[in-house]
Every structure is written in C-alpha cells, then in structure tokens.
C-alpha atoms as a PDB file:
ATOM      1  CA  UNK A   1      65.639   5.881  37.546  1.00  0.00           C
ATOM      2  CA  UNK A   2      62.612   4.496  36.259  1.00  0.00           C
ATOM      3  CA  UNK A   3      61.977   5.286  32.186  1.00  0.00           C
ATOM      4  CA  UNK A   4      58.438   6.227  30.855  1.00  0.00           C
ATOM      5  CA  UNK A   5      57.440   5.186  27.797  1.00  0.00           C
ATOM      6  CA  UNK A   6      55.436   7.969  25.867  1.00  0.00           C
ATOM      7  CA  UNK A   7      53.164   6.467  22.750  1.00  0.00           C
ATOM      8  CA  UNK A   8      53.701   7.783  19.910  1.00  0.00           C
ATOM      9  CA  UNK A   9      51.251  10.319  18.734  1.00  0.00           C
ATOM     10  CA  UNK A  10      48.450   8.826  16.445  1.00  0.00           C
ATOM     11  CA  UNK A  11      49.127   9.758  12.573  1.00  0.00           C
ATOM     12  CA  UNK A  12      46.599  12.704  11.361  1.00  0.00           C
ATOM     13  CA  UNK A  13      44.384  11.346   8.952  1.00  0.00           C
ATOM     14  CA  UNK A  14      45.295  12.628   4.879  1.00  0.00           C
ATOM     15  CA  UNK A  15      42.727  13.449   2.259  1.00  0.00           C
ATOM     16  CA  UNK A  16      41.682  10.015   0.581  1.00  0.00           C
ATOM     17  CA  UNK A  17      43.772   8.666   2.996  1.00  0.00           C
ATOM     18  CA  UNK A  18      46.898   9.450   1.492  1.00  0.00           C
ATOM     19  CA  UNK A  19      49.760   8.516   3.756  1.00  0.00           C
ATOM     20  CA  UNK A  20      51.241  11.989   3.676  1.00  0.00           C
ATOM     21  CA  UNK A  21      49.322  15.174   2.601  1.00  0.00           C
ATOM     22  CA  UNK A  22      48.987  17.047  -0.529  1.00  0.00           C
ATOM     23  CA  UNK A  23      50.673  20.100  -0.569  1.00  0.00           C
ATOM     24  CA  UNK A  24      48.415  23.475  -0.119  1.00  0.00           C
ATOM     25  CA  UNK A  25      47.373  24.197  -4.003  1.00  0.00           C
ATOM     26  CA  UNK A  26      46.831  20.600  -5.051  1.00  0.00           C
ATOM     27  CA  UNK A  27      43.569  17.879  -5.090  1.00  0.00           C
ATOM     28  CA  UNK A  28      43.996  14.744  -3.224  1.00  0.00           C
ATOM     29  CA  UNK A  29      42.269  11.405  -4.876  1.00  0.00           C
ATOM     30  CA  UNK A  30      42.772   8.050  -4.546  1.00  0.00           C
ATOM     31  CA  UNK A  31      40.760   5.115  -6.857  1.00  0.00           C
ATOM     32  CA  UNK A  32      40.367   1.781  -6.127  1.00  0.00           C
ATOM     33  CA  UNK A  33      39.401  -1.149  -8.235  1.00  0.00           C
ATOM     34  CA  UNK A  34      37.124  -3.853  -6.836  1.00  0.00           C
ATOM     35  CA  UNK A  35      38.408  -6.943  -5.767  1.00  0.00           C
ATOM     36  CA  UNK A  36      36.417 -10.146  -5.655  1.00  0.00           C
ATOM     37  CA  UNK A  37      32.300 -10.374  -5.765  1.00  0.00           C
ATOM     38  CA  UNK A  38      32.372  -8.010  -2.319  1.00  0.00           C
ATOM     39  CA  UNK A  39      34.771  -5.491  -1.972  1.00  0.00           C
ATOM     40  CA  UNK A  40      33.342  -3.009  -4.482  1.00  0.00           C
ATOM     41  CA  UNK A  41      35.137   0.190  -6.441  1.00  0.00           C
ATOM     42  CA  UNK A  42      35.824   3.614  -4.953  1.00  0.00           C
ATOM     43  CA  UNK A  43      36.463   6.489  -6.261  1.00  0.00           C
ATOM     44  CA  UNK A  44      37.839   9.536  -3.574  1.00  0.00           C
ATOM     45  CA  UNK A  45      38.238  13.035  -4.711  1.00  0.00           C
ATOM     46  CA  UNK A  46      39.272  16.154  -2.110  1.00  0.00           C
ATOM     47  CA  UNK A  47      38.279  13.113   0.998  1.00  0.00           C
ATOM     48  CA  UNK A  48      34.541  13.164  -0.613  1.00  0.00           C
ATOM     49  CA  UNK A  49      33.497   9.652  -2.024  1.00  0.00           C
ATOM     50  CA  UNK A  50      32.233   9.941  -4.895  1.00  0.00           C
ATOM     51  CA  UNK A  51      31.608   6.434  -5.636  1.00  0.00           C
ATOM     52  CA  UNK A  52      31.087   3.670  -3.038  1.00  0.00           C
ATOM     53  CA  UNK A  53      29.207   1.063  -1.408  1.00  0.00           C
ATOM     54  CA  UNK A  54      28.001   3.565   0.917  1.00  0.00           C
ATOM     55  CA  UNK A  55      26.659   6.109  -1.156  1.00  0.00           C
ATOM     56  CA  UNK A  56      24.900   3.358  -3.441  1.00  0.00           C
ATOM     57  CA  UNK A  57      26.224   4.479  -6.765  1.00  0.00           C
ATOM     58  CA  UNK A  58      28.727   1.743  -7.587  1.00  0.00           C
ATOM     59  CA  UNK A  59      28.291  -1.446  -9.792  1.00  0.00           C
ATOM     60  CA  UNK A  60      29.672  -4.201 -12.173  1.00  0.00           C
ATOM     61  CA  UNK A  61      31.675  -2.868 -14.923  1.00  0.00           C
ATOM     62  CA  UNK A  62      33.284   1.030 -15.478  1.00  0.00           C
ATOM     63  CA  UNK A  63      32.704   3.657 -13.168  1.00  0.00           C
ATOM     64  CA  UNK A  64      33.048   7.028 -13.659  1.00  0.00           C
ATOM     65  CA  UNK A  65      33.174  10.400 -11.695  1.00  0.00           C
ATOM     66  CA  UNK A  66      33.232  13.204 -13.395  1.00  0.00           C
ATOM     67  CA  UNK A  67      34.714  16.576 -11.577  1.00  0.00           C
ATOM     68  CA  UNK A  68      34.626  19.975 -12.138  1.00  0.00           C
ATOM     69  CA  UNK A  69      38.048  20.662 -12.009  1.00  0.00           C
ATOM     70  CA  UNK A  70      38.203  24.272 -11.264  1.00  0.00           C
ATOM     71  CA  UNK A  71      35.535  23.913  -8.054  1.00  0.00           C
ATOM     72  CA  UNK A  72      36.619  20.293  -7.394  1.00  0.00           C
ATOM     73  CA  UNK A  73      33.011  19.435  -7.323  1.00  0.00           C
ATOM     74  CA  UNK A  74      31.391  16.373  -8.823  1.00  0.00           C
ATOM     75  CA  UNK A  75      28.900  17.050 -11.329  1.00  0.00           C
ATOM     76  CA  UNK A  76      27.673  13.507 -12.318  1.00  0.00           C
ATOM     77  CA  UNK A  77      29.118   9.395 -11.591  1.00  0.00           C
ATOM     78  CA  UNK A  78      27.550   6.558 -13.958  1.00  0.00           C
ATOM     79  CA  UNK A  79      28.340   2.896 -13.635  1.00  0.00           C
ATOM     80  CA  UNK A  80      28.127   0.809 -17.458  1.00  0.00           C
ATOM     81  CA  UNK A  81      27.752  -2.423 -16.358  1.00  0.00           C
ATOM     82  CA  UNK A  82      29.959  -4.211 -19.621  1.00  0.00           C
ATOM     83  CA  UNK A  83      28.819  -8.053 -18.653  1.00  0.00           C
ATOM     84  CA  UNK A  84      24.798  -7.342 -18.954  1.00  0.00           C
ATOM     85  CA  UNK A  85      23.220  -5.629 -21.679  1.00  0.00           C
ATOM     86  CA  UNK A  86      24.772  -2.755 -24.010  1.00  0.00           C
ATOM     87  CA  UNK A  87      26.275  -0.164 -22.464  1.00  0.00           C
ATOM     88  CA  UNK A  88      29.167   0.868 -24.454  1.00  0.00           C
ATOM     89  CA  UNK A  89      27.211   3.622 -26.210  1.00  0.00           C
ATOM     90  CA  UNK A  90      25.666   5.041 -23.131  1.00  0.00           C
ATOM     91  CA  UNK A  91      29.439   5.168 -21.364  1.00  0.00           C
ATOM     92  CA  UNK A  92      30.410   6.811 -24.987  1.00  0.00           C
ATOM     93  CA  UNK A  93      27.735   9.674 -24.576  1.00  0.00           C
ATOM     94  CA  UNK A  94      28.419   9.835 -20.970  1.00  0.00           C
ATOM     95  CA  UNK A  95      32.342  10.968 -21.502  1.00  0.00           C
ATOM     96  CA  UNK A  96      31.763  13.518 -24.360  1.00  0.00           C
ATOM     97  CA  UNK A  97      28.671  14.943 -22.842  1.00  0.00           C
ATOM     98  CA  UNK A  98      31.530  15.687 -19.846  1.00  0.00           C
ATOM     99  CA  UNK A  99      32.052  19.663 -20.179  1.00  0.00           C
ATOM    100  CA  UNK A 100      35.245  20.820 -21.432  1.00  0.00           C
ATOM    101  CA  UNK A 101      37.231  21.387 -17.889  1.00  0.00           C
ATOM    102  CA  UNK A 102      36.549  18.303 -16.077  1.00  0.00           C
ATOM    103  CA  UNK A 103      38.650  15.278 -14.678  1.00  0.00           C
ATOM    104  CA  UNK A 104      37.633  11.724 -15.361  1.00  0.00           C
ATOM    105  CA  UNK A 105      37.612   9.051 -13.196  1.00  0.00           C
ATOM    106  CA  UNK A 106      37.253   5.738 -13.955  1.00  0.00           C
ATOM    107  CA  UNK A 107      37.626   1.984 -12.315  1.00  0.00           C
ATOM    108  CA  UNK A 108      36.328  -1.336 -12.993  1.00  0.00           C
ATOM    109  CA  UNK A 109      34.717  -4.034 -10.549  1.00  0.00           C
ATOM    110  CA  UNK A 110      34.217  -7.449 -12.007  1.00  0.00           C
ATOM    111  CA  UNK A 111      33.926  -6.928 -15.741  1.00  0.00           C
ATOM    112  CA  UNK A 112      34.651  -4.081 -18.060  1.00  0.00           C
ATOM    113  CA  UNK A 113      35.570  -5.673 -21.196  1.00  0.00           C
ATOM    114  CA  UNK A 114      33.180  -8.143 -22.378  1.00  0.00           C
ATOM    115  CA  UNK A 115      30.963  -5.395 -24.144  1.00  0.00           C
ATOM    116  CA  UNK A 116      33.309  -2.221 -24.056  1.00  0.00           C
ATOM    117  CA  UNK A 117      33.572  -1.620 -28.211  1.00  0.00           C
ATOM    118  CA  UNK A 118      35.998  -0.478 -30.049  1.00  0.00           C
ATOM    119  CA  UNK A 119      34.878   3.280 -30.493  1.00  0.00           C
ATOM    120  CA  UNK A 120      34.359   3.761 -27.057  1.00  0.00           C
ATOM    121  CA  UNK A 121      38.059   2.385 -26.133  1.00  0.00           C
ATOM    122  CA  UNK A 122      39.190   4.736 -28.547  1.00  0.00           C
ATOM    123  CA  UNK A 123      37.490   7.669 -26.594  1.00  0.00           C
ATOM    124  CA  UNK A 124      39.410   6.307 -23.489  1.00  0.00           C
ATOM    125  CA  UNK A 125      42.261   6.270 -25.472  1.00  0.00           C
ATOM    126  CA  UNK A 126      42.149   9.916 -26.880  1.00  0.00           C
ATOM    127  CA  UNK A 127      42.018  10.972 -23.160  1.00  0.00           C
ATOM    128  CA  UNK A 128      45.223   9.373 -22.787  1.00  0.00           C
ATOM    129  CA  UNK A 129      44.647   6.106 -21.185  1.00  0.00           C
ATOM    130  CA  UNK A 130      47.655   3.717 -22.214  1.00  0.00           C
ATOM    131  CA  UNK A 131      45.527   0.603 -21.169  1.00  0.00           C
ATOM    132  CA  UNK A 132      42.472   0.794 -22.466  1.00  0.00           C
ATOM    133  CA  UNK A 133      43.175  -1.352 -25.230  1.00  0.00           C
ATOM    134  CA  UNK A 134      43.970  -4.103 -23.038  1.00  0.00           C
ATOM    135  CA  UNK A 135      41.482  -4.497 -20.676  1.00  0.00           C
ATOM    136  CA  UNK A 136      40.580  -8.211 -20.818  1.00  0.00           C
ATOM    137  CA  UNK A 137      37.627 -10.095 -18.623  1.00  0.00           C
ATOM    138  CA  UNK A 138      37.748  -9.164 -15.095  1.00  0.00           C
ATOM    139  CA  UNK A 139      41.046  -6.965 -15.749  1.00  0.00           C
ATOM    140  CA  UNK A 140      41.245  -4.593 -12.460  1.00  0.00           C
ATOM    141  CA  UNK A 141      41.846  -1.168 -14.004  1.00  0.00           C
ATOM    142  CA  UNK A 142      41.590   2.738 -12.890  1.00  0.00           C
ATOM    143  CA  UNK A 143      41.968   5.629 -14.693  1.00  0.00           C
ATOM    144  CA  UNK A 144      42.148   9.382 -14.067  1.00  0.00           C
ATOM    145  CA  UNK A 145      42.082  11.840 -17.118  1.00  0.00           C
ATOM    146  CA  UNK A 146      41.496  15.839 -18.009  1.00  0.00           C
ATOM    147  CA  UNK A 147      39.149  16.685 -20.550  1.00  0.00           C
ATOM    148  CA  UNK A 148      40.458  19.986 -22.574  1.00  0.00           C
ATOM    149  CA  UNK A 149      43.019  20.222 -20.367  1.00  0.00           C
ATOM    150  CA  UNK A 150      46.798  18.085 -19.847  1.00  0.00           C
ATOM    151  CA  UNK A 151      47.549  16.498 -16.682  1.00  0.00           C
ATOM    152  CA  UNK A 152      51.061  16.526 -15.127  1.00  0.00           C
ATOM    153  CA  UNK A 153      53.605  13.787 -16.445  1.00  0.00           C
ATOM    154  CA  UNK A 154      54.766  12.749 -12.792  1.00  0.00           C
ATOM    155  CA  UNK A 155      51.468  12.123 -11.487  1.00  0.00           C
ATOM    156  CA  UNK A 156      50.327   8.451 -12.133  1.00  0.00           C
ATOM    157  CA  UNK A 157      47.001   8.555 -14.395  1.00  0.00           C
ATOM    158  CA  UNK A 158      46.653   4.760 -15.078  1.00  0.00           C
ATOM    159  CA  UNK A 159      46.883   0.812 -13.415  1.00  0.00           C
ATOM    160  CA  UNK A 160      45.895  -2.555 -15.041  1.00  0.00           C
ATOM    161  CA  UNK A 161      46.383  -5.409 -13.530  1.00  0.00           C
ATOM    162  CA  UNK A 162      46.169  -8.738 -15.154  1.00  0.00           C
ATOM    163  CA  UNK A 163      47.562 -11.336 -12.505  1.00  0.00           C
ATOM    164  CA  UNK A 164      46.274 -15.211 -12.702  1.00  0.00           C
ATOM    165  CA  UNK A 165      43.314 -14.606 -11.054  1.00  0.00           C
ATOM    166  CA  UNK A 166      43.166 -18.575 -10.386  1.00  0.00           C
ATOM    167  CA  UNK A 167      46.165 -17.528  -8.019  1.00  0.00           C
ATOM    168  CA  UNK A 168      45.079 -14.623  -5.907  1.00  0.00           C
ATOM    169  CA  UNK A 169      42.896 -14.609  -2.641  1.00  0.00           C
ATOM    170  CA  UNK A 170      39.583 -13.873  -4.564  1.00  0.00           C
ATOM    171  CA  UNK A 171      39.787 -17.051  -6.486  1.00  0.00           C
ATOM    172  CA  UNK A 172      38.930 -16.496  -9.928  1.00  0.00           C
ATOM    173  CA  UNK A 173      37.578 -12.652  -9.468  1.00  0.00           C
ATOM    174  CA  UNK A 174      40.365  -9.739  -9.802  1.00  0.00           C
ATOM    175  CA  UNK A 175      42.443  -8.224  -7.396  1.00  0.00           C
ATOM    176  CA  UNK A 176      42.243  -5.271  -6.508  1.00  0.00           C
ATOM    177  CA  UNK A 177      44.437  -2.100  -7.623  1.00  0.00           C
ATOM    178  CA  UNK A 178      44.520   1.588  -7.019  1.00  0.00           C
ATOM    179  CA  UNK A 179      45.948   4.918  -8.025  1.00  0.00           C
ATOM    180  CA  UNK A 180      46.375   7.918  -6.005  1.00  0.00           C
ATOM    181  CA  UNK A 181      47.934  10.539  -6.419  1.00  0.00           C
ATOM    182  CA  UNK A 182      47.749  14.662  -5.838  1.00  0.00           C
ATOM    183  CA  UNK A 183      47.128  17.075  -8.727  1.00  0.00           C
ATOM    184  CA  UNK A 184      47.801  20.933  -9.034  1.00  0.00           C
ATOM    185  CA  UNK A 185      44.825  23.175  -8.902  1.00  0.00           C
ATOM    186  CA  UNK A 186      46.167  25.822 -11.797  1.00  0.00           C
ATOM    187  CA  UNK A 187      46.179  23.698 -14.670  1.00  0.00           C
ATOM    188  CA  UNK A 188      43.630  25.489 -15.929  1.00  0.00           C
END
C-alpha cells in the first residue's frame, strides 16, 4: 500500500503579520525598531504601514504614527531626527497637538537620544512609557500609548533594548526590537 504524503496547508497570513489573529473586536499592530544603517523602522497598524521604507516616511531618530483610535485611521506620522539639528521641541508640539482619542506610536532607528530633552521625555513619560528615561545613543526602543484614554495592562506597550552593540550582527549600530500586540476597539 503505497502512502501519500499531503503538504501541509500554507499558514493564512495575520494582520501585521501576527502569527495568530486578533480576535473580531480588536486592532492588530506590530512596531519594529531599526536595526543597523539599512534595515529601517516600521510601524503596522490594522496590516496598513504606516511608516516604512516603502512609503518614504521613515528616518533617523523617533518615529511616530499617530491613529485615530475610534476609526483606526492614521491622521499624521513625523520622524525627529535626535542626532542632527533640534528637534525635541518640534516632537514636543507634535504629541500634544495629537487630539484627545488617539494612539501613539513610536520607534527609534539609529539615534533617539542625543538631543531628546528633558521636557519632552517627560511628555513620553506622562503617556506612560516606563523607558523613556533611559534611552541612551543608538538604544532600539518602541512605544505604543493612548492619549485621553488607558490602554489594557496585559497588552505590551513598551521595549528597550540596550545590548553591547560591539557584539551583535550590525556591529556597532542597534539591534533591532519590536512590539506587537492586539488592542480592544471599546476602550473608548
């Protein structure tokens, strides 16, 4: 009796590329820190990219997206590059002119510390971000955050990673990291 082998059936694709799916009711995103001089951030919201390579809108330093959390729509994404020139202010105006409502999110590629001041980290802090404080040069961080609103304790919200870049494959530029994660749409 001769056996046939069936293939297994190929995996159906999740939002953001989650490996399994958000349940019905809840956003899918997914944010990913650069890692080394090439592989730039991304930032994934409902499988739309909001930042990326592709779409042109992604550079040294923070990014942001900011989403209208009860249409799941972007409304604006901002890079501050923190290496050249001073853009701590700008990324200061840029979060509180984000309407109450709205999710945050943020990544670095390359550097977001060198001229991130004090009053904006506190901003980043008040939304809840643990890390913020910490961020040193070429730190690999992302960030997700509600703005008049509470996100839910079990999701993860925050990632920093500080490993000897000397040691890692990008020699001397950061890993990368990521957060993803699924969030309830009646929050609000």
């Amino acid at each position: 009796m001769m056996w046939l082998r069936q293939k297994s059936p190929v995996p159906k694709r999740q939002k953001c590329d989650h490996w399994s799916p958000c349940s019905p009711g809840n956003y899918a995103y997914r944010i990913l820190s650069g890692g080394g001089k090439a592989k730039l951030a991304r930032i994934c919201f409902e499988d739309e990219m909001l930042i990326s390579e592709e779409k042109g809108n992604v550079g040294r330093g923070i990014n942001i997206a900011i989403v209208n959390y009860k249409t799941g729509k972007v409304t604006s994404t901002k890079y501050f590059d923190m290496w050249k020139g001073d853009h701590s202010g700008e990324m200061l105006t840029f979060i509180k002119n984000a309407p109450e409502g709205s999710l945050l999110l943020m990544v670095t590629h390359d550097d977001g510390s060198t001229r991130l001041k004090n009053d904006t980290k506190k901003l980043v802090e008040e939304l809840g971000s643990k890390e913020i404080q910490n961020i040193k040069f070429r730190s690999s961080w992302a960030f997700i955050a509600a703005k008049g609103f509470k996100l839910p304790d079990d999701i993860q919200k925050e990632k920093i990673n500080h490993s000897d870049k000397k040691k890692n494959r990008y020699r001397g530029w950061p890993a990368e990291i990521q957060i993803e994660g699924c969030i309830p749409r009646n929050l609000i």
